[in-house]
Protein backbone atom coordinates (compact mmCIF):
# COMPACT_ATOMS: atom_id res chain seq x y z
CA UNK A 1 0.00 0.00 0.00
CA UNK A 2 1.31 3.18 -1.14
CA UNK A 3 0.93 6.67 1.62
CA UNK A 4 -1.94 8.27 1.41
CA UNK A 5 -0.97 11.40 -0.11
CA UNK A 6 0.42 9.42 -3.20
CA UNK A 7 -3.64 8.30 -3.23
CA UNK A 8 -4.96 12.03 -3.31
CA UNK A 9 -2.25 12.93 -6.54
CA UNK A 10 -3.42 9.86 -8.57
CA UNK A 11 -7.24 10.72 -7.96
CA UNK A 12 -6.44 14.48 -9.02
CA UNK A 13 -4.74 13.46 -11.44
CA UNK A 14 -7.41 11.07 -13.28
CA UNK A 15 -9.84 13.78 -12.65
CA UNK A 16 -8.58 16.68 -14.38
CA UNK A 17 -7.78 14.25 -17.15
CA UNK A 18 -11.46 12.84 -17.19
CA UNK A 19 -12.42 16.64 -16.89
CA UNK A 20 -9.90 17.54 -19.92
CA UNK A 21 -9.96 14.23 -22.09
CA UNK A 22 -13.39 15.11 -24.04
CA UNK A 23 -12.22 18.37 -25.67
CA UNK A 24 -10.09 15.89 -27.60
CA UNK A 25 -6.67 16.93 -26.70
CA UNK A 26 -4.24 14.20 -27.08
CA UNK A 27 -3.58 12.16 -24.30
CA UNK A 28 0.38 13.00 -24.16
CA UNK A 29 -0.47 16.63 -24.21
CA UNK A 30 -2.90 16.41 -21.32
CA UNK A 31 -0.71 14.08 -19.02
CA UNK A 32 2.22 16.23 -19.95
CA UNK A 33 0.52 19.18 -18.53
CA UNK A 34 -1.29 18.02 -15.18
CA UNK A 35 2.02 16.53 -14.23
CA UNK A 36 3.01 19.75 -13.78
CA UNK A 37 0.00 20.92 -11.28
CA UNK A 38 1.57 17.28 -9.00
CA UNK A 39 3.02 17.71 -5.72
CA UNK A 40 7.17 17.15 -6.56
CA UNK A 41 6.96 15.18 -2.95
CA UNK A 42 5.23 12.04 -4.49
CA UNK A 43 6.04 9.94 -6.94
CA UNK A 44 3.21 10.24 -9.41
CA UNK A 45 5.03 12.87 -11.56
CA UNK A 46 8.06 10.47 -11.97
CA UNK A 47 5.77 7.66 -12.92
CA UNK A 48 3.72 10.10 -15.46
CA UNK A 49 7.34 10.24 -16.79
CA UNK A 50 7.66 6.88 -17.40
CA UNK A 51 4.24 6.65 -19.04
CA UNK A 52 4.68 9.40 -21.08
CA UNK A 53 7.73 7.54 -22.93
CA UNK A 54 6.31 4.29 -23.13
CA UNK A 55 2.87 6.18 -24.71
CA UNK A 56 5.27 8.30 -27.29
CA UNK A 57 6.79 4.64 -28.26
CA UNK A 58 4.06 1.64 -28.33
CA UNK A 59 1.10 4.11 -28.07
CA UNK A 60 0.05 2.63 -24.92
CA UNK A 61 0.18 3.19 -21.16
CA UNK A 62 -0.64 0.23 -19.38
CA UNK A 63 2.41 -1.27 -20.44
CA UNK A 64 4.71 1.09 -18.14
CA UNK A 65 1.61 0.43 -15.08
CA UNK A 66 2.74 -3.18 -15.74
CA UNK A 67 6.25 -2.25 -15.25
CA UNK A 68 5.72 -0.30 -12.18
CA UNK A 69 4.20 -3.32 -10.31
CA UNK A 70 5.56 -1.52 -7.27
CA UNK A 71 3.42 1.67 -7.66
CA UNK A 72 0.34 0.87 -9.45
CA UNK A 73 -1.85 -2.17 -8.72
CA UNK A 74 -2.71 -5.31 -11.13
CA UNK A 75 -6.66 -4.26 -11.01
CA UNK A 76 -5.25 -0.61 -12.38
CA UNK A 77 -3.57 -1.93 -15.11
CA UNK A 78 -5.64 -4.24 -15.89
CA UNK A 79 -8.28 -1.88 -16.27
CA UNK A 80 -6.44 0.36 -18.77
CA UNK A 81 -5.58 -2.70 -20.82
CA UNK A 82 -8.74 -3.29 -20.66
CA UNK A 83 -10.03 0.38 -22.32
CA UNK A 84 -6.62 0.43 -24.67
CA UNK A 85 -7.55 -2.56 -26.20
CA UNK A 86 -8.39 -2.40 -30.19
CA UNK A 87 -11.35 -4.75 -30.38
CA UNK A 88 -12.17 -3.83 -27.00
CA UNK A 89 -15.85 -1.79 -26.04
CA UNK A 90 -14.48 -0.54 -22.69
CA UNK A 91 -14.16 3.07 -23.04
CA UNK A 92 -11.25 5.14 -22.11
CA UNK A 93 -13.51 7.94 -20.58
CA UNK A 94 -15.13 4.94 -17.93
CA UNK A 95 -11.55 3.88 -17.22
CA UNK A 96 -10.65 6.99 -16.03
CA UNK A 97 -13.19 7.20 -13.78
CA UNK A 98 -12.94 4.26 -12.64
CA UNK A 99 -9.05 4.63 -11.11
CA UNK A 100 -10.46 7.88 -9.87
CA UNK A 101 -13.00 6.58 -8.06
CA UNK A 102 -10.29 3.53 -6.36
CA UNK A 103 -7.84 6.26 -6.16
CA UNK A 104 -10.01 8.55 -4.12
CA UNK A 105 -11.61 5.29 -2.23
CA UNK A 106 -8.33 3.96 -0.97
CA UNK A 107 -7.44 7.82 0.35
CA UNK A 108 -9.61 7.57 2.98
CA UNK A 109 -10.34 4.76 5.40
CA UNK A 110 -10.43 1.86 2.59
CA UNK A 111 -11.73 -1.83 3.64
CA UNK A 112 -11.19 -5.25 1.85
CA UNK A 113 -14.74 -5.65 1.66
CA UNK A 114 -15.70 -1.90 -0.05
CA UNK A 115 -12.95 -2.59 -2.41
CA UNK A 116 -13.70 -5.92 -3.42
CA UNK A 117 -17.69 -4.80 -4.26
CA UNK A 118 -16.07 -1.75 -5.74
CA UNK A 119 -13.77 -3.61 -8.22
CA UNK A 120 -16.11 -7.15 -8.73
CA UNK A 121 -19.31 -4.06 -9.67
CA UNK A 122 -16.73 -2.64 -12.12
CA UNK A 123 -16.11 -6.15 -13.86
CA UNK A 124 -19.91 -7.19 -13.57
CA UNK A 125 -21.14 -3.40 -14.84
CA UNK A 126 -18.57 -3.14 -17.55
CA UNK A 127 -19.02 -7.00 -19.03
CA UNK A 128 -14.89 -7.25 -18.69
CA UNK A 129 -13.00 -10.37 -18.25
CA UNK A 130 -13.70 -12.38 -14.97
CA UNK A 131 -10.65 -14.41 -15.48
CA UNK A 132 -8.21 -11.88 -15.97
CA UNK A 133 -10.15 -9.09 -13.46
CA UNK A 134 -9.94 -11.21 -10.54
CA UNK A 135 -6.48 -12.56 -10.88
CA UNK A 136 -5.27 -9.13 -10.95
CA UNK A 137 -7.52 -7.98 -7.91
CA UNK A 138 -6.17 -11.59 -5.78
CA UNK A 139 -2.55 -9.54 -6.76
CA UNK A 140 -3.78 -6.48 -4.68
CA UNK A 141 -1.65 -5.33 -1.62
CA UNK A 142 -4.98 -4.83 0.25
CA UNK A 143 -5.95 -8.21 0.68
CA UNK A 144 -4.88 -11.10 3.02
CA UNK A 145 -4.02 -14.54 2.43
CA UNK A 146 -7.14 -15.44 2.98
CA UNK A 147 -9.14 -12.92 0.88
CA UNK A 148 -6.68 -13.75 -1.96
CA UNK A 149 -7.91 -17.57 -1.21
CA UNK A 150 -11.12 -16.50 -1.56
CA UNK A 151 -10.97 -14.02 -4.71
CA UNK A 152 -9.79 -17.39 -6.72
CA UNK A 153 -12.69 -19.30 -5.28
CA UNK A 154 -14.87 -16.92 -6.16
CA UNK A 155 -13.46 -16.90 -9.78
CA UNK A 156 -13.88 -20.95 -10.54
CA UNK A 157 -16.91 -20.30 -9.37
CA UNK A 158 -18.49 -17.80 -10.85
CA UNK A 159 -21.20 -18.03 -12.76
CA UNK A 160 -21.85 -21.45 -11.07
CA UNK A 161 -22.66 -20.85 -7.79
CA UNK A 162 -24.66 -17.63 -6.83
CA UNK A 163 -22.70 -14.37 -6.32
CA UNK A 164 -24.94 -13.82 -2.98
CA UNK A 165 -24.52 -17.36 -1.74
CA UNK A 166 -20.86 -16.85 -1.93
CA UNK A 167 -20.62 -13.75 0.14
CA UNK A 168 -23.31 -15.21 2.91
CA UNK A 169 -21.21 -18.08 4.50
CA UNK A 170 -18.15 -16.35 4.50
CA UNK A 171 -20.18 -13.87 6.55
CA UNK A 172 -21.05 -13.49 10.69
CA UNK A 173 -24.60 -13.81 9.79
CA UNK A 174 -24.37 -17.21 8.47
CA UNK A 175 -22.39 -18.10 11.61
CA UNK A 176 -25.69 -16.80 13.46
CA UNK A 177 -27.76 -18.69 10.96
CA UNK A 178 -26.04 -21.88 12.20
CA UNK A 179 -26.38 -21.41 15.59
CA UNK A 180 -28.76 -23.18 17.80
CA UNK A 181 -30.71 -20.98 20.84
CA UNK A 182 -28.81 -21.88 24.10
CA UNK A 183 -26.00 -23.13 22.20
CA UNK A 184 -22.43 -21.50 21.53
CA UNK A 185 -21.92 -20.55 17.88
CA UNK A 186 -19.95 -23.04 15.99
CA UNK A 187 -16.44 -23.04 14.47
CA UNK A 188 -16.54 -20.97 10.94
CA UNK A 189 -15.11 -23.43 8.21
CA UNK A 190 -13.82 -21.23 6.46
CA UNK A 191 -12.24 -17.53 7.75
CA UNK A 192 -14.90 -15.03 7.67
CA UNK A 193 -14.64 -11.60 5.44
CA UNK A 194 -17.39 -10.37 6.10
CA UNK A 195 -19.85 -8.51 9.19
CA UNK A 196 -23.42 -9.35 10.00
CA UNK A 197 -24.82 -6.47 7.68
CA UNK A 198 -23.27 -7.51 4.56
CA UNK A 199 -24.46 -11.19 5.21
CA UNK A 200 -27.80 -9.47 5.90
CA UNK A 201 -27.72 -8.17 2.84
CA UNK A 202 -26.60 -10.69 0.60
CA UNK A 203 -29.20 -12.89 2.16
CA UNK A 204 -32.32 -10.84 0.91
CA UNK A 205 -30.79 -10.60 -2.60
CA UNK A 206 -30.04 -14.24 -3.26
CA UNK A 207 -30.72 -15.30 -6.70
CA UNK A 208 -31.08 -12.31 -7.88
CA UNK A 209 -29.47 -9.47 -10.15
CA UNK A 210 -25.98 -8.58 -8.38
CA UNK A 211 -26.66 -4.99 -9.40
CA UNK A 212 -29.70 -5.18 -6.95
CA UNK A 213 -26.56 -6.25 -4.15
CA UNK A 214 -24.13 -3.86 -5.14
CA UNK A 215 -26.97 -0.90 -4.65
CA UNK A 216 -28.17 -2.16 -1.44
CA UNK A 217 -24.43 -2.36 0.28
CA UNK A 218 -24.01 1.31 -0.87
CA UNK A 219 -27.04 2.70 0.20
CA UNK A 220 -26.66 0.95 3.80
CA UNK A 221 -22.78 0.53 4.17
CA UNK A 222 -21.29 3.65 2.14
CA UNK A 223 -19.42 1.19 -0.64
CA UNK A 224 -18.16 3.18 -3.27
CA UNK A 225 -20.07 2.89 -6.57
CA UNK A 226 -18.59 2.31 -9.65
CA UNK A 227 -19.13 4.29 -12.59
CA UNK A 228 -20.61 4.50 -15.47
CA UNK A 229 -20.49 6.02 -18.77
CA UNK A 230 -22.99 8.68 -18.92
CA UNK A 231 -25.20 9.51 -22.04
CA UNK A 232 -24.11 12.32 -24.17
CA UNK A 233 -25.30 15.80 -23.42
CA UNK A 234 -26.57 16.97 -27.12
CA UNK A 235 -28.32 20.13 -25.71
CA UNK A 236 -25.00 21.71 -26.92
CA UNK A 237 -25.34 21.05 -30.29
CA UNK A 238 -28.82 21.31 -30.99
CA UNK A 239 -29.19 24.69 -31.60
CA UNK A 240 -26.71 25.59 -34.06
CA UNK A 241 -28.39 22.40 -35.87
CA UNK A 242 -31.56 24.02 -35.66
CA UNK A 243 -30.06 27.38 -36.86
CA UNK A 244 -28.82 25.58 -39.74
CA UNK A 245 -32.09 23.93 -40.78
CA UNK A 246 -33.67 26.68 -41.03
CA UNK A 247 -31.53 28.75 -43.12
CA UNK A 248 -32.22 26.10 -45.56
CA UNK A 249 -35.94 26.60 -44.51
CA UNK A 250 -35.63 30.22 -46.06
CA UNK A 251 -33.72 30.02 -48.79
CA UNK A 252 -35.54 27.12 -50.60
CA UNK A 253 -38.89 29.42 -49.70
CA UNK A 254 -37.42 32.19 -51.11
CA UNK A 255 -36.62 30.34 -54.21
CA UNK A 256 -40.23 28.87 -54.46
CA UNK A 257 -41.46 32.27 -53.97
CA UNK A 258 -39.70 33.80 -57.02
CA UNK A 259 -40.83 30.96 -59.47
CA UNK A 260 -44.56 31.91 -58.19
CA UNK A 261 -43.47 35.11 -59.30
CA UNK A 262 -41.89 35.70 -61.88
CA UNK A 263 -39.50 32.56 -62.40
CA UNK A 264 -36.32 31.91 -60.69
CA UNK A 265 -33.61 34.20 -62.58
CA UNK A 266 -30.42 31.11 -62.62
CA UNK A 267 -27.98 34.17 -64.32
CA UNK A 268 -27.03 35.45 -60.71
CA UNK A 269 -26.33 31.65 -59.72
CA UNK A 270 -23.65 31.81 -63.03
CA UNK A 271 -22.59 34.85 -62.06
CA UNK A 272 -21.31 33.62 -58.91
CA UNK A 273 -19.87 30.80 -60.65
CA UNK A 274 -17.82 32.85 -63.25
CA UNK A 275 -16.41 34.87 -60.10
CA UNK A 276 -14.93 32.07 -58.35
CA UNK A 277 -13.33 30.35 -61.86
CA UNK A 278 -11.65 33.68 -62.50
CA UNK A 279 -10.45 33.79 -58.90
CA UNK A 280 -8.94 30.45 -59.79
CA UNK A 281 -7.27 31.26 -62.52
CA UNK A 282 -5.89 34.22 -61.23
């Protein structure tokens, strides 16, 4: 785990470059800049460095994240391999948010269990690999032996056994579940990750959507929530379209107009013509 202030540059830093990245500045440009704005004291600016050479040779930036095991995790590069990837549908905008989001997350007072929902709703929202997504989250500094146990359990068995089933018996409320009145609870099988309320709660969404989960432990628990891309705003653009329309409106009622009239007179259409040939030529 890397000191918290190193935390509060990288979500800055994939802020102002979700904030900058849609006015379609080039990626080099914009990281080249808001390393700049970085406090000198981390090492974020040195590692934007590193980026910035492997993005000005192969065109890609997770490949120096990979190489910086040390600073950034497996779950953060994965997820920019993830958006960099040509046949890929992950977009590079939902990325970015995304390592915000963990970035800012794991500045404050970050748990195993928030940042496991965080990063399994990021794999489950965006339809990325479960393979490859939880191998690199098991590779997190975060977790314990036996959460990274568990994260590889979880991925043979996904899809298999029910996401909700899985969280309730490696929680205390299944331990309750168990126990018989008068009697002392029994030995867990298995460690237990996770507190009454999250068993709770996994327990009244059992077979169904994990989405449904996901919401319920943020609204009750405060887990982060993982983003999503939001629809474009077209407001923007509408009314120059609009303006544009009906220009063309007028001037084909103008024209109908003048053959009611009198005929449409073509000469001052050649005339214009003419003009721009001798412009040409000259």
């Amino acid at each position: 785990m890397l000191e918290r202030e190193e935390y509060i540059e990288q979500a800055y830093f994939f802020r102002i470059l979700s904030e900058r990245l849609p006015e379609n500045f080039p990626l080099q440009d914009l990281m080249g800049q808001i390393q700049h704005e970085l406090l000198a004291t981390t090492k974020l600016p040195m590692a934007i460095d590193y980026m910035l050479a492997e993005l000005r040779h192969s065109g890609v930036v997770s490949k120096a994240m990979k190489r910086m095991d040390h600073y950034f995790t497996p779950f953060q590069t994965y997820v920019m391999e993830a958006a960099e990837e040509e046949r890929g549908r992950f977009d590079m905008r939902v990325a970015i948010e995304v390592l915000r989001h963990e970035a800012k997350y794991r500045s404050g007072s970050p748990t195993s269990e928030g940042l496991f929902m965080y990063q399994f709703e990021t794999l489950s929202r965006n339809r990325l690999r479960y393979d490859l997504g939880l191998d690199a989250m098991a590779g997190d500094p975060i977790y314990n032996a036996d959460w990274k146990e568990w994260i590889q359990t979880v991925r043979r068995q996904i899809g298999i056994v029910d996401f909700a089933d899985m969280i309730f018996v490696r929680s205390l409320e299944y331990i309750r579940h168990r126990t018989q009145p008068g009697c002392p609870p029994p030995e867990p099988e298995k460690p237990i990750l996770f507190g009454e309320k999250e068993g709770k709660i996994a327990w009244a969404n059992r077979e169904k959507d994990p989405m449904y989960l996901f919401a319920a432990l943020q609204r009750h628990l405060g887990y982060p929530t993982a983003p999503r891309l939001m629809k474009r705003d077209e407001t923007r653009e509408l009314m120059p379209q609009l303006i544009r329309r009906m220009e063309r409106l007028e001037t084909r009622l103008r024209l109908i107009e003048e053959e009611n009239r009198e005929g449409i007179d073509i000469t001052k259409f050649f005339a214009k013509e003419e003009a721009n040939e001798k412009g040409v030529d000259a």
